[in-house]
C-alpha atoms as a PDB file:
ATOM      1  CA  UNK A   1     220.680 152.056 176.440  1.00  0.00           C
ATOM      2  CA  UNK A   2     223.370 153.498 174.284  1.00  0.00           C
ATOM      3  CA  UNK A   3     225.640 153.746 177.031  1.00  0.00           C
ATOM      4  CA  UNK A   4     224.808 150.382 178.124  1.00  0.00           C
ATOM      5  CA  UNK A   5     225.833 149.331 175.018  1.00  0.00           C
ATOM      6  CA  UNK A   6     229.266 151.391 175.194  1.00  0.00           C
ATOM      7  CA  UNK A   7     227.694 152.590 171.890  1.00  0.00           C
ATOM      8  CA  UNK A   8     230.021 155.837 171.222  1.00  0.00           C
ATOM      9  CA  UNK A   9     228.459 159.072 169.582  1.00  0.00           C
ATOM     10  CA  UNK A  10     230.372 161.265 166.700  1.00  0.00           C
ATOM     11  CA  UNK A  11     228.951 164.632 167.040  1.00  0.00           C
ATOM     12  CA  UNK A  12     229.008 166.330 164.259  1.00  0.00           C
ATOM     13  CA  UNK A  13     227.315 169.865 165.334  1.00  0.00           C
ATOM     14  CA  UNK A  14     228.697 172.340 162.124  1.00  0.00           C
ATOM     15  CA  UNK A  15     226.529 170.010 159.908  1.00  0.00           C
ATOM     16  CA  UNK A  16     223.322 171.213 161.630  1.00  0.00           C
ATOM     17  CA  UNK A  17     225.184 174.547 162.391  1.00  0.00           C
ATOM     18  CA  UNK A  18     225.348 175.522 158.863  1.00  0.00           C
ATOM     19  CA  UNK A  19     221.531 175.262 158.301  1.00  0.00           C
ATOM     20  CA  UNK A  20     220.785 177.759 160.321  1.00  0.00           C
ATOM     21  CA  UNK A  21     219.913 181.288 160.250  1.00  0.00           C
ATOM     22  CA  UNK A  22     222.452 184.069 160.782  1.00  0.00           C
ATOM     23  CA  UNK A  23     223.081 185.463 164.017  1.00  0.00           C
ATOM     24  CA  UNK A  24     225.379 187.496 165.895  1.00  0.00           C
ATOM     25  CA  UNK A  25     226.980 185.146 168.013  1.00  0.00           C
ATOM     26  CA  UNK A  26     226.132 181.781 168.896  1.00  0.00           C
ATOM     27  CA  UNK A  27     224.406 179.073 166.768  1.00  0.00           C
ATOM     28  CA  UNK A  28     224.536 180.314 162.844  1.00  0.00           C
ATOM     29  CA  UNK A  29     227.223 182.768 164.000  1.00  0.00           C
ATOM     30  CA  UNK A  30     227.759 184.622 161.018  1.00  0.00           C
ATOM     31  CA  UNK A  31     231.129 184.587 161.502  1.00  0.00           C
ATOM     32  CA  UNK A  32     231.444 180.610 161.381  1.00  0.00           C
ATOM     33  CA  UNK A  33     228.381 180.093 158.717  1.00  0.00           C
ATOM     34  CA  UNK A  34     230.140 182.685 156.027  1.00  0.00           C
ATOM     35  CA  UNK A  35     233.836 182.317 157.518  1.00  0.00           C
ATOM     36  CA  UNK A  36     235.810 184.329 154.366  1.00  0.00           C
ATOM     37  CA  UNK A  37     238.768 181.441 154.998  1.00  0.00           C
ATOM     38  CA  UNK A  38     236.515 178.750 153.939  1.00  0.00           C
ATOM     39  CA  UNK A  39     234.433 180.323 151.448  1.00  0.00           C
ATOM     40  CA  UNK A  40     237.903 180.832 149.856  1.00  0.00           C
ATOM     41  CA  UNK A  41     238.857 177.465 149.703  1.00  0.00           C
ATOM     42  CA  UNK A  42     235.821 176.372 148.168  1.00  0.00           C
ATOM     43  CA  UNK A  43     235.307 176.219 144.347  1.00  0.00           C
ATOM     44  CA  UNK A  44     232.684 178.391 142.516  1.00  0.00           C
ATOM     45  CA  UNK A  45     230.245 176.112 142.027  1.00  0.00           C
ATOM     46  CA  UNK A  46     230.308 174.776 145.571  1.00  0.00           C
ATOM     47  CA  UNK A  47     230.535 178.344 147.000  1.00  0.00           C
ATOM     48  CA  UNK A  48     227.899 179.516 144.552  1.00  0.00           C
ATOM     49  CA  UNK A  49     225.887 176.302 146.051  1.00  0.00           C
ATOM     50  CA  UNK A  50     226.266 176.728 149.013  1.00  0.00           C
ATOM     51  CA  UNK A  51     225.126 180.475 149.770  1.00  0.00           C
ATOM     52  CA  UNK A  52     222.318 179.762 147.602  1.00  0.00           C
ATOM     53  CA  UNK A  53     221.252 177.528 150.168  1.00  0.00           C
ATOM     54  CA  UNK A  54     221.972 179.857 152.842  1.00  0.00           C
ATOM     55  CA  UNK A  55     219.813 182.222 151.308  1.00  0.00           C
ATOM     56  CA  UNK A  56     217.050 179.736 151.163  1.00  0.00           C
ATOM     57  CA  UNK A  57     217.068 179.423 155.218  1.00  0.00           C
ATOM     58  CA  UNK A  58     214.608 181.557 156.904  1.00  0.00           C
ATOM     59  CA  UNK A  59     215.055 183.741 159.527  1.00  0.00           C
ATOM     60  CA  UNK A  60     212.520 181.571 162.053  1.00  0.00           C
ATOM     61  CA  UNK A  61     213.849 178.138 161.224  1.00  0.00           C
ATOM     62  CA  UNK A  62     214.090 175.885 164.080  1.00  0.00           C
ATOM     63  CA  UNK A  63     217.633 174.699 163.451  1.00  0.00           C
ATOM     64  CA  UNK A  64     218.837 176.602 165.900  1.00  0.00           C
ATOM     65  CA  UNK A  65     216.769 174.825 168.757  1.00  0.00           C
ATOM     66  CA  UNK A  66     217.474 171.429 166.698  1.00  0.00           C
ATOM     67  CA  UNK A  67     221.195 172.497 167.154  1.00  0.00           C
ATOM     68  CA  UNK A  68     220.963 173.377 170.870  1.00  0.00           C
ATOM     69  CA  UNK A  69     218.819 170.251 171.979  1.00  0.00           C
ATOM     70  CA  UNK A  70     221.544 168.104 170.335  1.00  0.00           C
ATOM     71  CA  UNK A  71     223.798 169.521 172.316  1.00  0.00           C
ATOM     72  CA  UNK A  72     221.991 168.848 175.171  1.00  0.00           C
ATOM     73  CA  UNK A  73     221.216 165.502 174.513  1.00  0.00           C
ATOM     74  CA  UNK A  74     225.678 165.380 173.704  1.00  0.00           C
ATOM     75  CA  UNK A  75     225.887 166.722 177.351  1.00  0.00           C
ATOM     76  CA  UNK A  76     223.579 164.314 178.580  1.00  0.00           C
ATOM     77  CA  UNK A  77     225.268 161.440 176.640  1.00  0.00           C
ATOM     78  CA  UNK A  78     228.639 161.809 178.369  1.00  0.00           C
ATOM     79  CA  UNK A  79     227.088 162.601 181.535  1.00  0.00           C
ATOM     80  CA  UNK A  80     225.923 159.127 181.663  1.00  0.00           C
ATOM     81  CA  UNK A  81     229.077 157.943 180.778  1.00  0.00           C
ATOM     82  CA  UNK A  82     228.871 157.675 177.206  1.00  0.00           C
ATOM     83  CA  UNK A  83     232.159 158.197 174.586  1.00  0.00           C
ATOM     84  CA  UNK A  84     231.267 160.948 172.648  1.00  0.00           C
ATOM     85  CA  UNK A  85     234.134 161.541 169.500  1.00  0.00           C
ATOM     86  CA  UNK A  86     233.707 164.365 167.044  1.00  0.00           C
ATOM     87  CA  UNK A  87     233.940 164.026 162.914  1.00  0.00           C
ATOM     88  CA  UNK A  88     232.608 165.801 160.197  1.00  0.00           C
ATOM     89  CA  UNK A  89     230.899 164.891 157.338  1.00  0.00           C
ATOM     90  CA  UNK A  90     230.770 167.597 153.974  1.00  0.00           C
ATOM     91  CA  UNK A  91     227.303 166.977 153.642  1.00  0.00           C
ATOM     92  CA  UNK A  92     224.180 169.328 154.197  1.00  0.00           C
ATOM     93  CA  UNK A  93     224.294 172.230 152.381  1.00  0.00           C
ATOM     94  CA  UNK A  94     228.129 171.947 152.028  1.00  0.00           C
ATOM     95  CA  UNK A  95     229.199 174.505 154.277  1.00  0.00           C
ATOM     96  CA  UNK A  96     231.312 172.345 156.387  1.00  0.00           C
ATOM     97  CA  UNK A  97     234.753 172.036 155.177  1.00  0.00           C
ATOM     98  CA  UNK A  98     237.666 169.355 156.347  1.00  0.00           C
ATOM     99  CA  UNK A  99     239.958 171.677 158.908  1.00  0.00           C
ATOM    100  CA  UNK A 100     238.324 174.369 158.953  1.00  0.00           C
ATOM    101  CA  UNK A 101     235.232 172.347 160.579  1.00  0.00           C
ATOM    102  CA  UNK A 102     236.881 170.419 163.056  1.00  0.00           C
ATOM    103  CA  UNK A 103     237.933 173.527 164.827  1.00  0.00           C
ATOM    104  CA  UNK A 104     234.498 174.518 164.505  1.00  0.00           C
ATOM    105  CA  UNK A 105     232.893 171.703 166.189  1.00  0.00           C
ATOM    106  CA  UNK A 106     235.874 171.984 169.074  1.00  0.00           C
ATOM    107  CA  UNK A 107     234.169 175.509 169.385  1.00  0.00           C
ATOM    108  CA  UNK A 108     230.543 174.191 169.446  1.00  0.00           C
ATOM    109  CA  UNK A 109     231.631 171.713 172.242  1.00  0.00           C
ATOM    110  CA  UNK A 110     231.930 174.659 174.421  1.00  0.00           C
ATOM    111  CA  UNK A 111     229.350 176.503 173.476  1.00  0.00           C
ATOM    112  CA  UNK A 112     227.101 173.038 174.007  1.00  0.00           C
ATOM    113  CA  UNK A 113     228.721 173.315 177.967  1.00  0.00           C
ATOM    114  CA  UNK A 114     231.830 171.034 177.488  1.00  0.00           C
ATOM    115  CA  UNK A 115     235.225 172.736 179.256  1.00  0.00           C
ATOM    116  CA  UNK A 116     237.905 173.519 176.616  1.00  0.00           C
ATOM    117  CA  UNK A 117     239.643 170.978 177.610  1.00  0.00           C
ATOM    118  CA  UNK A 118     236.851 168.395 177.325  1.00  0.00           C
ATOM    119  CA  UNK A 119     236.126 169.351 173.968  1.00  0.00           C
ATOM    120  CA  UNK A 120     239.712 168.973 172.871  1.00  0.00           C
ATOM    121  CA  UNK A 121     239.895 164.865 174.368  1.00  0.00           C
ATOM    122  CA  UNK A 122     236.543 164.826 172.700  1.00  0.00           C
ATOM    123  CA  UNK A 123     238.182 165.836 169.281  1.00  0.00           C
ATOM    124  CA  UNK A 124     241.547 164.084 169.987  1.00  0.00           C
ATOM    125  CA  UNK A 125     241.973 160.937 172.516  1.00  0.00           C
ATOM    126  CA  UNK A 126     238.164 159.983 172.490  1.00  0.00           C
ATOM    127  CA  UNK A 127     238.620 158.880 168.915  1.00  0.00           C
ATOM    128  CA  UNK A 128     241.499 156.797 169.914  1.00  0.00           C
ATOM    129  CA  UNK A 129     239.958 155.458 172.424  1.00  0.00           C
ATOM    130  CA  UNK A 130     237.042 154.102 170.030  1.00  0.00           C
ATOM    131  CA  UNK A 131     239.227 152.665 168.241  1.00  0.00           C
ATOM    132  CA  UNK A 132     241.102 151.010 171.229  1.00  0.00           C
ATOM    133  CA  UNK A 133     244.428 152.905 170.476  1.00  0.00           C
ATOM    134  CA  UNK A 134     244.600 155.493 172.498  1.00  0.00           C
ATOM    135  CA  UNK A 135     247.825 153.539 174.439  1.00  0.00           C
ATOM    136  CA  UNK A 136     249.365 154.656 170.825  1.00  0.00           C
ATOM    137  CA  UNK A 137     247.477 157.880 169.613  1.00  0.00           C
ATOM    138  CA  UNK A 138     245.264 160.493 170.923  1.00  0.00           C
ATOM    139  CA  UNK A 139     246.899 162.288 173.126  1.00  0.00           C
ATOM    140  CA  UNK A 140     250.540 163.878 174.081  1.00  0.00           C
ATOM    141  CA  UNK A 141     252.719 161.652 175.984  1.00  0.00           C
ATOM    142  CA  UNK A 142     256.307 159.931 176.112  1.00  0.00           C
ATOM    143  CA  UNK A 143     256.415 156.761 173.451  1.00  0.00           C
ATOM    144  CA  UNK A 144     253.277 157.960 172.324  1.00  0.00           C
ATOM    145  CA  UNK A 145     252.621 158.804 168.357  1.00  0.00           C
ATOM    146  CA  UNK A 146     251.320 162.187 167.644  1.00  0.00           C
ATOM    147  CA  UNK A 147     250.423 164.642 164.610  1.00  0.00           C
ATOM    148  CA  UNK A 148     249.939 168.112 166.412  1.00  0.00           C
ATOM    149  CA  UNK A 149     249.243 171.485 165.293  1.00  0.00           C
ATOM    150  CA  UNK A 150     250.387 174.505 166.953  1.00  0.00           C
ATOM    151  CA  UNK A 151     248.300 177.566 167.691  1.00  0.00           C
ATOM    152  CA  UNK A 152     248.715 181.063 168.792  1.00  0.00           C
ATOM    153  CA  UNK A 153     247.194 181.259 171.629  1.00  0.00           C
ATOM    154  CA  UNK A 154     245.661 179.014 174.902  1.00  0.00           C
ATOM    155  CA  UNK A 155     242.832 177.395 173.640  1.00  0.00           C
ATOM    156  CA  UNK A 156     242.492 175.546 177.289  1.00  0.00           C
ATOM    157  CA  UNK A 157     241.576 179.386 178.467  1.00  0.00           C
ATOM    158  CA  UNK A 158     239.988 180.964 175.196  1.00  0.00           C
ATOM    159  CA  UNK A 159     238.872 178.542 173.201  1.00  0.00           C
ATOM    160  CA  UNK A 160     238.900 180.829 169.816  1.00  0.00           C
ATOM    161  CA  UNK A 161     242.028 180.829 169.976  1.00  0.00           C
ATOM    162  CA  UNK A 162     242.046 177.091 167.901  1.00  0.00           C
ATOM    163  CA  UNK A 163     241.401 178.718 164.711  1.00  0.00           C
ATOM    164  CA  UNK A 164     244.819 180.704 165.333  1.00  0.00           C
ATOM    165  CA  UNK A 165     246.960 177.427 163.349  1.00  0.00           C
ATOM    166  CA  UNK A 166     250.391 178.389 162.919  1.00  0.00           C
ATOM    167  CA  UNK A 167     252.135 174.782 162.582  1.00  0.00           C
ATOM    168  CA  UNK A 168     250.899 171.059 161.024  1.00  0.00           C
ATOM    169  CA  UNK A 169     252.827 168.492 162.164  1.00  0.00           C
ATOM    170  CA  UNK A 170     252.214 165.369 160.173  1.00  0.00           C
ATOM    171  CA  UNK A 171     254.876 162.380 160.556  1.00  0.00           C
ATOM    172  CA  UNK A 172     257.136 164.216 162.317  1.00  0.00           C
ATOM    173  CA  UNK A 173     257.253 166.671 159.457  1.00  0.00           C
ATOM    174  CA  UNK A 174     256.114 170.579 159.896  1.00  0.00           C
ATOM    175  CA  UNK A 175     253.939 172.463 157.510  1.00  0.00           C
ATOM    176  CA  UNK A 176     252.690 176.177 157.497  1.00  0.00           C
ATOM    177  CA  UNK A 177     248.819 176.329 157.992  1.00  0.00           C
ATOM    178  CA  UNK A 178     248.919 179.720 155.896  1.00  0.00           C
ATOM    179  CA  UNK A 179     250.661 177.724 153.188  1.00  0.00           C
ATOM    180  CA  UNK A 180     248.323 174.676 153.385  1.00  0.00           C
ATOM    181  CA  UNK A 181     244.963 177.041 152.631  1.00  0.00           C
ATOM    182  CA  UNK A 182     246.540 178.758 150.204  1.00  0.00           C
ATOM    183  CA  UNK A 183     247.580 175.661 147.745  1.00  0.00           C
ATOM    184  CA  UNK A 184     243.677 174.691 148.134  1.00  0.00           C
ATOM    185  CA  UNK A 185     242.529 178.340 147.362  1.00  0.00           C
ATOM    186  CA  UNK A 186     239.168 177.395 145.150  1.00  0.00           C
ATOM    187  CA  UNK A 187     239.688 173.783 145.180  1.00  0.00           C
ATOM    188  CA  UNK A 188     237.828 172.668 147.339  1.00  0.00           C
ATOM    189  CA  UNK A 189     234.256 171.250 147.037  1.00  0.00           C
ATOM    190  CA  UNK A 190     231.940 168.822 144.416  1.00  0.00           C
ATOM    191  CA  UNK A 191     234.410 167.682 141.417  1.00  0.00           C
END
């Protein structure tokens, strides 16, 4: 019915991801759940907040499962021809941080089944195309408007490799990532 009703989907799958457990890899992968970049940018009190909740989730929860059937059910979605688009929202326990989660979900989308590149028109040119401007935005192409950021890497054959931001482009104008998280260094969070 959704489909049917060219309803579109945001998925939004670090949300749910930081409510889980930790875990080696995967879902609640420590290494995205208590990333030291974000945790950095963070203020005290939403740090402090924030790994208190952590602590709080127990080692059997089912958000895991919860996490992995919505991805299924965003597999499914698109499958059937439905427009999925990713966004984030800093709610939950407010692990989930602007920049820092987008990549994040990009990463998720893989993990959920999507091909690298999938996930990347699902974060970029899907959004564009909800909003019916994707003949403008969303994608790279001659006459075609476009803030990019440049990584280290091939994210089309390793999809990591999108947390490896060397270059912002915004309006034509560049800005160093490094730069960017360090002038929000304990800023960010509940004011």
């Amino acid at each position: 019915m959704l489909v049917a009703k060219k309803v579109a989907l945001t998925s939004t799958l670090p949300v749910f991801e930081a409510g889980a457990p930790l875990t080696q890899t995967g879902i609640g992968a420590a290494s995205a759940v208590l990333n030291p970049r974000v945790l950095s940018v963070m203020n005290a009190d939403a740090r402090v907040r924030y790994l208190t909740a952590r602590s709080r989730i127990a080692a059997d929860s089912p958000t895991p499962l919860l996490v992995r059937k919505s991805m299924d059910f965003e597999r499914a979605f698109v499958a059937a021809g439905g427009l999925l688009i990713a966004g984030l929202d800093p709610t939950g326990n407010g692990g989930v941080v602007a920049g820092f989660g987008d990549l994040r979900e990009v990463e998720l989308l893989v993990e959920a089944g999507f091909t690298p590149i999938e996930a990347i028109k699902i974060a970029t040119l899907n959004g564009a195309k909800f909003l019916g401007e994707d003949a403008r935005i969303g994608s790279i192409a001659p006459g075609k408007q476009a803030d990019l950021m440049i990584v280290k890497g091939n994210p089309a054959a390793k999809i990591s490799d999108i947390e490896n931001v060397e270059i912002v482009f915004l309006d034509g104008v560049g800005f160093d990532s490094e730069k960017l998280i360090q002038s929000v260094q304990g800023l960010v969070g509940v004011r």
